[in-house]
N, C-alpha and C. Protein backbone atom coordinates (compact mmCIF):
# COMPACT_ATOMS: atom_id res chain seq x y z
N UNK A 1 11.78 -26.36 -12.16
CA UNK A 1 10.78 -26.87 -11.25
C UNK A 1 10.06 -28.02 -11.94
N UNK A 2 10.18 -29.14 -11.00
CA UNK A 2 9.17 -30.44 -11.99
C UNK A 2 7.56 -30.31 -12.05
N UNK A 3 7.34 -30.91 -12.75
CA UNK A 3 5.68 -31.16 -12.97
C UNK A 3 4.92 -31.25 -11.07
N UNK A 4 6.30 -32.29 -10.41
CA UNK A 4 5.29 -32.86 -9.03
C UNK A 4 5.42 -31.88 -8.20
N UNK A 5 6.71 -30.95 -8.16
CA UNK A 5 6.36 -29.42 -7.45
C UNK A 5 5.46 -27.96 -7.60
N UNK A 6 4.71 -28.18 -9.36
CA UNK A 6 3.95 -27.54 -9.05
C UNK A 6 2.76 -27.36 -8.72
N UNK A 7 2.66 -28.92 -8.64
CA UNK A 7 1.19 -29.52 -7.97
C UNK A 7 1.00 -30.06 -6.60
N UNK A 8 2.10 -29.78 -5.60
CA UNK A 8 2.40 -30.10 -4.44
C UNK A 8 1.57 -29.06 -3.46
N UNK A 9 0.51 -30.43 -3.00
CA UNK A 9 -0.78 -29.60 -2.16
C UNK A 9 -0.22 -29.31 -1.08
N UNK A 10 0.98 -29.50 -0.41
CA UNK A 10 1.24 -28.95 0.82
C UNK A 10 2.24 -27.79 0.57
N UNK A 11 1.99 -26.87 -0.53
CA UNK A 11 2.67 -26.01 -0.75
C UNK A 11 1.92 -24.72 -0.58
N UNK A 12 2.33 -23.79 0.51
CA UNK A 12 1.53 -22.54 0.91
C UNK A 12 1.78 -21.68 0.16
N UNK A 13 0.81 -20.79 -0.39
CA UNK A 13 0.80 -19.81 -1.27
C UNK A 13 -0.22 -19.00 -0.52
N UNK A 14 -0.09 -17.52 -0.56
CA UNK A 14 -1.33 -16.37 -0.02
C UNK A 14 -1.04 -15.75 -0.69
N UNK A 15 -2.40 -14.94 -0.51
CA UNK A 15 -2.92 -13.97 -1.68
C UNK A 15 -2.27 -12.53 -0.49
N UNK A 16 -2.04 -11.77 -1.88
CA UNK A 16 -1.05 -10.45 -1.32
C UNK A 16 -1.75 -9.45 -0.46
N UNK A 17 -1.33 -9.14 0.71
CA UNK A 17 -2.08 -8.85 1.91
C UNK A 17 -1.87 -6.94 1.90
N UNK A 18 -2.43 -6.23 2.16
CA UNK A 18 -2.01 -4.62 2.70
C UNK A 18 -2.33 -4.20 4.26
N UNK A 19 -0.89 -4.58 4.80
CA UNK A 19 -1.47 -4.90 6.19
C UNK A 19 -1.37 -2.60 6.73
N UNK A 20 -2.33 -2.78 7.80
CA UNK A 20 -2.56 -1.74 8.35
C UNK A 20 -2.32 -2.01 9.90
N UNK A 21 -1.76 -0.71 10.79
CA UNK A 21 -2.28 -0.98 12.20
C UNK A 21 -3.46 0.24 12.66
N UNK A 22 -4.17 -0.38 13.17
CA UNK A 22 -5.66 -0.05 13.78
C UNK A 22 -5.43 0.51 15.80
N UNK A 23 -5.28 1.29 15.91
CA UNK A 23 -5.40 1.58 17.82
C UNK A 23 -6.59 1.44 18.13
N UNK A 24 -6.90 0.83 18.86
CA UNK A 24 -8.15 0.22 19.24
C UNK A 24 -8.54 1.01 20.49
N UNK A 25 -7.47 1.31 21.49
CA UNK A 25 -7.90 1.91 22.79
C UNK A 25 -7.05 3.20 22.86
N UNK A 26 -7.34 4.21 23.79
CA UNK A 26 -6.93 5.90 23.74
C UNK A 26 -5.12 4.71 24.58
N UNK A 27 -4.33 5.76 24.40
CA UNK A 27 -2.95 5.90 24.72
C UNK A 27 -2.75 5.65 26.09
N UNK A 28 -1.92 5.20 26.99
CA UNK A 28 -2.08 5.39 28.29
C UNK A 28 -1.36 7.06 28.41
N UNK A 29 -0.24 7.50 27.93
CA UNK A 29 0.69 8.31 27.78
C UNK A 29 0.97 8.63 26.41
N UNK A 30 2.02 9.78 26.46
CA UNK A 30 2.94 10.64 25.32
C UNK A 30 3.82 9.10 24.82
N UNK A 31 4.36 8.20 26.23
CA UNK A 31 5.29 7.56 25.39
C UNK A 31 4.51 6.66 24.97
N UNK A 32 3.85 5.84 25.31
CA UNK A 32 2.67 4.42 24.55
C UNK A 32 2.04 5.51 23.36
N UNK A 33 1.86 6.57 23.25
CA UNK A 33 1.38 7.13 21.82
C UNK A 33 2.53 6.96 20.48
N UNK A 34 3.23 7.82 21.28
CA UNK A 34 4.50 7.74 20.32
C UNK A 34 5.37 6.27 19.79
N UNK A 35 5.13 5.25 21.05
CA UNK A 35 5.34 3.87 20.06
C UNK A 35 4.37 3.48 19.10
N UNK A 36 3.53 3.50 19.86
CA UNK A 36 2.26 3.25 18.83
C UNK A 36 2.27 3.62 17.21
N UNK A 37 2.70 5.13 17.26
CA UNK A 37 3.15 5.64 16.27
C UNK A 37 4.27 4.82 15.40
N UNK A 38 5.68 4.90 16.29
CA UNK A 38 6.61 3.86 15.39
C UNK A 38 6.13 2.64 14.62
N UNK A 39 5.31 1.96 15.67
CA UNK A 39 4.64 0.73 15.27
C UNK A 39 4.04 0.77 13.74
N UNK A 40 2.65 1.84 13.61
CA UNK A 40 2.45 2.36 12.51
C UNK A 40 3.45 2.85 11.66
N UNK A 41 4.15 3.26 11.82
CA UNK A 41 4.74 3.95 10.12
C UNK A 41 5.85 2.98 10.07
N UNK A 42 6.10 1.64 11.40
CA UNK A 42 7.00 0.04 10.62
C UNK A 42 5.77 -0.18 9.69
N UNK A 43 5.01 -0.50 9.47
CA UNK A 43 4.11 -1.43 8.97
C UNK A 43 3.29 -0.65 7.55
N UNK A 44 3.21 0.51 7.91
CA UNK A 44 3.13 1.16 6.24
C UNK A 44 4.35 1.37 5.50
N UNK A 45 5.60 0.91 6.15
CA UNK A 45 6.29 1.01 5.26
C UNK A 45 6.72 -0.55 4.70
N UNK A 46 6.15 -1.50 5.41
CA UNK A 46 6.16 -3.03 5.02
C UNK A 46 4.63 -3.22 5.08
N UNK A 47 3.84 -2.49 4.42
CA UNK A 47 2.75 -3.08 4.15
C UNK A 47 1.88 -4.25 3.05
N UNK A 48 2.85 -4.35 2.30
CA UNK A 48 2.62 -4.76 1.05
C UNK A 48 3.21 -6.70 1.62
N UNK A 49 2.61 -7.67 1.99
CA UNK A 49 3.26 -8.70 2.40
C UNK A 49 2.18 -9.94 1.83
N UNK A 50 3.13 -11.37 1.83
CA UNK A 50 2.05 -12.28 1.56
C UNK A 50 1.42 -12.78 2.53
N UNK A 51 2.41 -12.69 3.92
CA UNK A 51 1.89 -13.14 5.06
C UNK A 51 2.07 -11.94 6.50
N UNK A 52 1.05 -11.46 6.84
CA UNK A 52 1.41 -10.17 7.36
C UNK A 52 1.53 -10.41 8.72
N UNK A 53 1.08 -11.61 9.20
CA UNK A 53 2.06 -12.29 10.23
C UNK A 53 3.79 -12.51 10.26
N UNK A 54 4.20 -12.44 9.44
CA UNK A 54 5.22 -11.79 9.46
C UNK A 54 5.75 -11.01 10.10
N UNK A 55 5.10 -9.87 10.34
CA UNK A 55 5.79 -8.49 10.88
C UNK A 55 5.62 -8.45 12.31
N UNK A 56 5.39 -9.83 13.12
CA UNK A 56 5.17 -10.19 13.96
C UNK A 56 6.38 -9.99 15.13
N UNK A 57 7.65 -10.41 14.56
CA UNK A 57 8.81 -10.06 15.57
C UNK A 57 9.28 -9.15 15.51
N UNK A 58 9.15 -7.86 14.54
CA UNK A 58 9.74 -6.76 14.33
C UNK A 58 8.89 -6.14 15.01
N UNK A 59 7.49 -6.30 15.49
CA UNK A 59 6.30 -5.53 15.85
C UNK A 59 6.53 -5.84 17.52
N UNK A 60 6.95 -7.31 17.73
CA UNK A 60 7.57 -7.78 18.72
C UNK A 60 8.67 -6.98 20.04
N UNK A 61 9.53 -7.06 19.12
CA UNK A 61 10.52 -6.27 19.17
C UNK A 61 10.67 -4.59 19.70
N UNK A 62 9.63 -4.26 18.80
CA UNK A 62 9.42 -2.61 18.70
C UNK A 62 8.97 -2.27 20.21
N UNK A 63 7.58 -2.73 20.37
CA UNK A 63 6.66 -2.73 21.53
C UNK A 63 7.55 -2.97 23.01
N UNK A 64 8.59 -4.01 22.43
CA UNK A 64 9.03 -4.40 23.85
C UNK A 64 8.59 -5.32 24.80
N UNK A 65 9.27 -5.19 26.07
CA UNK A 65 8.42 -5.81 27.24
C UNK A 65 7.33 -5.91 28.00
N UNK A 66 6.93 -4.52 28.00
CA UNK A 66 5.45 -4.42 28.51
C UNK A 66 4.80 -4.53 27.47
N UNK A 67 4.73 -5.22 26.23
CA UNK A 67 3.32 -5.44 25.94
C UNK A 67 3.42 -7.06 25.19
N UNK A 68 2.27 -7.91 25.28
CA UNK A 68 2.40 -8.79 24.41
C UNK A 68 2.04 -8.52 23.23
N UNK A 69 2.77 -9.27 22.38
CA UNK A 69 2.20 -9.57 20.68
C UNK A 69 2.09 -11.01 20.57
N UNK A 70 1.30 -10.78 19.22
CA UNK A 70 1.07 -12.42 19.18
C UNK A 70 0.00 -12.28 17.72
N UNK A 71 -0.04 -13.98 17.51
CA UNK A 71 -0.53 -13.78 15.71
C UNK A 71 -2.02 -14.46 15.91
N UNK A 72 -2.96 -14.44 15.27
CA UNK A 72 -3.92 -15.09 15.02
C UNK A 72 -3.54 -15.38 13.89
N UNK A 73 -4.67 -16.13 12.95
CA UNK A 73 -4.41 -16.49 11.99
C UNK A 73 -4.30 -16.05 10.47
N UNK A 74 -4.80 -14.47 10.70
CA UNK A 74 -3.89 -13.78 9.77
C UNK A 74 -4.24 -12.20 10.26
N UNK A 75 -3.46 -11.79 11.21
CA UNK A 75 -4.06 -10.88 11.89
C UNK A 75 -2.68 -10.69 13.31
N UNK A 76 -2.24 -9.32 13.72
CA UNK A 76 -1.13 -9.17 14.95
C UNK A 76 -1.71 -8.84 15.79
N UNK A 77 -2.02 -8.80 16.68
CA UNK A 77 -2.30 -8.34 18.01
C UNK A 77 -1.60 -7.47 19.30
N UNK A 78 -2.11 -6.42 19.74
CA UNK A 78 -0.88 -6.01 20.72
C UNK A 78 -1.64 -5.96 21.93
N UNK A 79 -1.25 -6.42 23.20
CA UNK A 79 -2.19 -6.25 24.41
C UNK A 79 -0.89 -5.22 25.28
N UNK A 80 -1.75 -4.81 26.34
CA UNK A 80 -0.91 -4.40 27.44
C UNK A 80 -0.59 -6.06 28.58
N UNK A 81 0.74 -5.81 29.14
CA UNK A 81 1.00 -6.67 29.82
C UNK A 81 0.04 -6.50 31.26
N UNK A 82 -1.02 -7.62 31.64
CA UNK A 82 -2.01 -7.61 32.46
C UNK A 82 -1.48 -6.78 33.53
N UNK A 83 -0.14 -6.13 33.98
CA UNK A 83 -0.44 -5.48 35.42
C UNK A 83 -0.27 -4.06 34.62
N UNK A 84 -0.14 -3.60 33.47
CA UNK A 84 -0.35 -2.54 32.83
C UNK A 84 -1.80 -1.95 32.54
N UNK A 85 -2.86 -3.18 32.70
CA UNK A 85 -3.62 -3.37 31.34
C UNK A 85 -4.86 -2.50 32.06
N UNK A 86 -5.09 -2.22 33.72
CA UNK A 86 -5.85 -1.52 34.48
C UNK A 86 -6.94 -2.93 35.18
N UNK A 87 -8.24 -2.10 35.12
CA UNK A 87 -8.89 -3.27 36.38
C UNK A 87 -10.02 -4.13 34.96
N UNK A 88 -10.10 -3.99 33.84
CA UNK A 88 -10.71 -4.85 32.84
C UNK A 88 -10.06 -5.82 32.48
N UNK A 89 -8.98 -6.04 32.56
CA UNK A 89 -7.64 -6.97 32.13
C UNK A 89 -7.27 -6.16 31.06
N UNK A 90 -6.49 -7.00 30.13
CA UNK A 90 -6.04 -7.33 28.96
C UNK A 90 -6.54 -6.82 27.66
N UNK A 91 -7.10 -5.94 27.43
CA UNK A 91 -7.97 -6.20 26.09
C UNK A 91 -6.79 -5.85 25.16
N UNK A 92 -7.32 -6.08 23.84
CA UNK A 92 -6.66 -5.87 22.85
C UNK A 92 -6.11 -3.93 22.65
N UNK A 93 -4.77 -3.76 22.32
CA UNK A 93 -4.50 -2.18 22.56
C UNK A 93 -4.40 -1.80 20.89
N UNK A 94 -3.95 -2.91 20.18
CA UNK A 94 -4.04 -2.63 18.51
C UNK A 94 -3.78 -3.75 18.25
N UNK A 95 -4.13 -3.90 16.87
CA UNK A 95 -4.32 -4.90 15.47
C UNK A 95 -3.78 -4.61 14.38
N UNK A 96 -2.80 -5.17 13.86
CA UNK A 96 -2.09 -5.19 12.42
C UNK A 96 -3.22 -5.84 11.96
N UNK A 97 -3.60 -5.93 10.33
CA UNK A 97 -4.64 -6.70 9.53
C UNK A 97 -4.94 -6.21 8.25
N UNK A 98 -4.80 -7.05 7.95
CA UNK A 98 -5.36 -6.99 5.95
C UNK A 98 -6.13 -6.15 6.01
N UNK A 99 -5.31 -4.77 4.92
CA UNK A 99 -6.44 -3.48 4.76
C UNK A 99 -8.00 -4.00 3.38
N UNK A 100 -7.40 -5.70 2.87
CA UNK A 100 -8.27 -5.41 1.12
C UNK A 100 -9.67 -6.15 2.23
N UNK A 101 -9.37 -6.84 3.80
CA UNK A 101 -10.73 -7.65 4.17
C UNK A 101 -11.31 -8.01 5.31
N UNK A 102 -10.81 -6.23 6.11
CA UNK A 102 -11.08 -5.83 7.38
C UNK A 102 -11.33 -4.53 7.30
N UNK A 103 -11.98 -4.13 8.45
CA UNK A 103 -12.28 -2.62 8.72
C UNK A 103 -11.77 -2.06 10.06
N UNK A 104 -10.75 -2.23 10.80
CA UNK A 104 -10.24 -1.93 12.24
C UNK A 104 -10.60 -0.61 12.03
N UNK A 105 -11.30 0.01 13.42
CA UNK A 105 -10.80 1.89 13.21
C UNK A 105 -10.18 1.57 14.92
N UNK A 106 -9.57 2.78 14.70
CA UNK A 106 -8.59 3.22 15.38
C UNK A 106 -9.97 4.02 16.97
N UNK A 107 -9.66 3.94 18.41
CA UNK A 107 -10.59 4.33 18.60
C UNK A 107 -11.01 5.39 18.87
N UNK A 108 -10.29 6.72 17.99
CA UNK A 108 -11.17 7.98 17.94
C UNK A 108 -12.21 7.99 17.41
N UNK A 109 -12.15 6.93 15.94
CA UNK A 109 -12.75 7.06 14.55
C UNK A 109 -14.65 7.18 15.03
N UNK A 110 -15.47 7.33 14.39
CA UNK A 110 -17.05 7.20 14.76
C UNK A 110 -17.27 5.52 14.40
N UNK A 111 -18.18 4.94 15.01
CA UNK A 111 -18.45 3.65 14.66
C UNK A 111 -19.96 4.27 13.66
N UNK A 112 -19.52 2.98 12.78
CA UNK A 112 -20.54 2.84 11.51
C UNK A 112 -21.55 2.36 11.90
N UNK A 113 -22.57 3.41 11.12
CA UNK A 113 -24.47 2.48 12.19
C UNK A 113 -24.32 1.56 11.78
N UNK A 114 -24.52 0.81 12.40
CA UNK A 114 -24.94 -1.01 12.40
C UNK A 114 -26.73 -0.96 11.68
N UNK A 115 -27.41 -2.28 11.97
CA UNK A 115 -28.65 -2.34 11.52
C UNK A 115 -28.72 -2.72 10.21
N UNK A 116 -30.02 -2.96 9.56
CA UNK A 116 -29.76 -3.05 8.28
C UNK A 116 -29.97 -2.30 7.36
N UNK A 117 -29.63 -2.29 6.20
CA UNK A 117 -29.40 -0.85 5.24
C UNK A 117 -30.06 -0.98 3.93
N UNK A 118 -31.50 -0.29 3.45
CA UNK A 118 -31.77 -0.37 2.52
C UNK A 118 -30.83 -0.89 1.33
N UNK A 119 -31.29 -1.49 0.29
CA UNK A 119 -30.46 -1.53 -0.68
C UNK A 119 -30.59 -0.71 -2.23
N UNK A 120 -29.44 -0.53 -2.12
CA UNK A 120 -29.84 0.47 -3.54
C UNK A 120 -30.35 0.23 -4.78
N UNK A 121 -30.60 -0.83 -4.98
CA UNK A 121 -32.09 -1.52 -5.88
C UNK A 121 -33.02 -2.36 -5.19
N UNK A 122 -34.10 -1.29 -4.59
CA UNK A 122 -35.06 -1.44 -3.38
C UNK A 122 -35.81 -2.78 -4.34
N UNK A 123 -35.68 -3.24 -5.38
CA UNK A 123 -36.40 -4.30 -5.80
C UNK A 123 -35.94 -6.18 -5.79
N UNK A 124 -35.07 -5.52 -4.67
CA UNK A 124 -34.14 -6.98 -4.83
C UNK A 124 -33.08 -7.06 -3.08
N UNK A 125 -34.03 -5.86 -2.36
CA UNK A 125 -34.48 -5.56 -1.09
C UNK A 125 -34.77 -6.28 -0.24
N UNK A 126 -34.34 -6.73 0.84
CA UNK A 126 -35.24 -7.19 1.76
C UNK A 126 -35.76 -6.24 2.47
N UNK A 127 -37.52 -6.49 3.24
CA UNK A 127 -38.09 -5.47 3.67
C UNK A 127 -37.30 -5.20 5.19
N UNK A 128 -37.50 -3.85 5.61
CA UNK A 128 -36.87 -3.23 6.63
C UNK A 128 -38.37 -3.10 7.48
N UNK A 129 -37.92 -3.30 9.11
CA UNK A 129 -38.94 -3.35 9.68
C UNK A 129 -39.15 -1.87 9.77
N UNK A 130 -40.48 -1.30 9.91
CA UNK A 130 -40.87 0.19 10.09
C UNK A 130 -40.89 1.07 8.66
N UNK A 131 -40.22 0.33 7.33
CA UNK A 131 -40.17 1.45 6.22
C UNK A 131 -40.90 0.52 5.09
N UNK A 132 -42.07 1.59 4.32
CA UNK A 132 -42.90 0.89 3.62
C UNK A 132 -42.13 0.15 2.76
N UNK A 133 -42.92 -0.44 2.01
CA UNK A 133 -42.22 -1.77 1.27
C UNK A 133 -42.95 -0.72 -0.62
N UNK A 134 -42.12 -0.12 -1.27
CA UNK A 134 -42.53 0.09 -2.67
C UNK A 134 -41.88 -0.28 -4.00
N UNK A 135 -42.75 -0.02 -4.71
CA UNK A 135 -41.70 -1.22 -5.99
C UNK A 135 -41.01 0.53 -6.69
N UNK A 136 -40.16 -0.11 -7.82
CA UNK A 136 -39.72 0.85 -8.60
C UNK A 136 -38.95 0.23 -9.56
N UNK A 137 -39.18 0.40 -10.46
CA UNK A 137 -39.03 0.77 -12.01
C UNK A 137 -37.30 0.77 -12.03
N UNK A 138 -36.52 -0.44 -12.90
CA UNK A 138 -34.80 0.13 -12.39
C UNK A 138 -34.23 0.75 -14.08
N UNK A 139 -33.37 1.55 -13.59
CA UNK A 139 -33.51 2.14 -14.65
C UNK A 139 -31.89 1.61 -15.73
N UNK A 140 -32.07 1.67 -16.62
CA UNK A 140 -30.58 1.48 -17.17
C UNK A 140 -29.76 1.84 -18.05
């Protein structure tokens, strides 16, 4: 490799991805569960990728005709095909995505309180509306 290829700025490199799939909405059926399923255990078993868009036509593929896939920009998407999708349209039915810089849950999972969250060195804190404001001593 020469000196000018390894300094060649139009050369794509990504950082190593652990892609996951996330179900976002309940199943319509036994069989949309059970792909769903396949879908998942393709992708933990190719989880380890540089570009996890990638797994885009195999995920493609899997799903079939009734559903679209499609890539954002580092991220898969699966919708139901709009006359599947009921009277909301389209929404998103799951998400492939980088497990090291996302949090998808699946949608049984509990959603995480939102709001803001003390910090665990209350001295470097921003104040929370409603909770007194006290100093403390950090220890080390």
């Amino acid at each position: 490799m020469s000196q000018a290829d390894k300094f060649d700025p139009t050369a794509r490199t990504y950082a190593a991805q652990e892609a996951y799939l996330a179900i976002e909405q309940q199943p319509h059926d036994k069989a949309e569960k059970q792909l769903l399923e396949q879908a998942r255990c393709y992708v933990r078993a190719h989880s380890h990728q540089n570009d996890l868009r990638d797994l885009a036509g195999a995920i493609r593929q899997l799903m079939g005709d009734a559903y679209q896939v499609g890539c954002g920009s580092s991220h898969i998407w699966v919708k139901r095909c709009p006359t599947d999708a009921g009277p909301r349209g389209p929404e998103r039915l799951a998400v492939v995505a980088d497990q090291l810089t996302t949090a998808y849950r699946d949608w049984f999972e509990p959603r995480v309180p939102g709001g803001p969250r003390r910090s665990i060195r209350t001295e470097q804190g921003l104040p929370v509306a409603g909770v007194p404001i006290t100093t403390s001593t950090p220890t080390r």
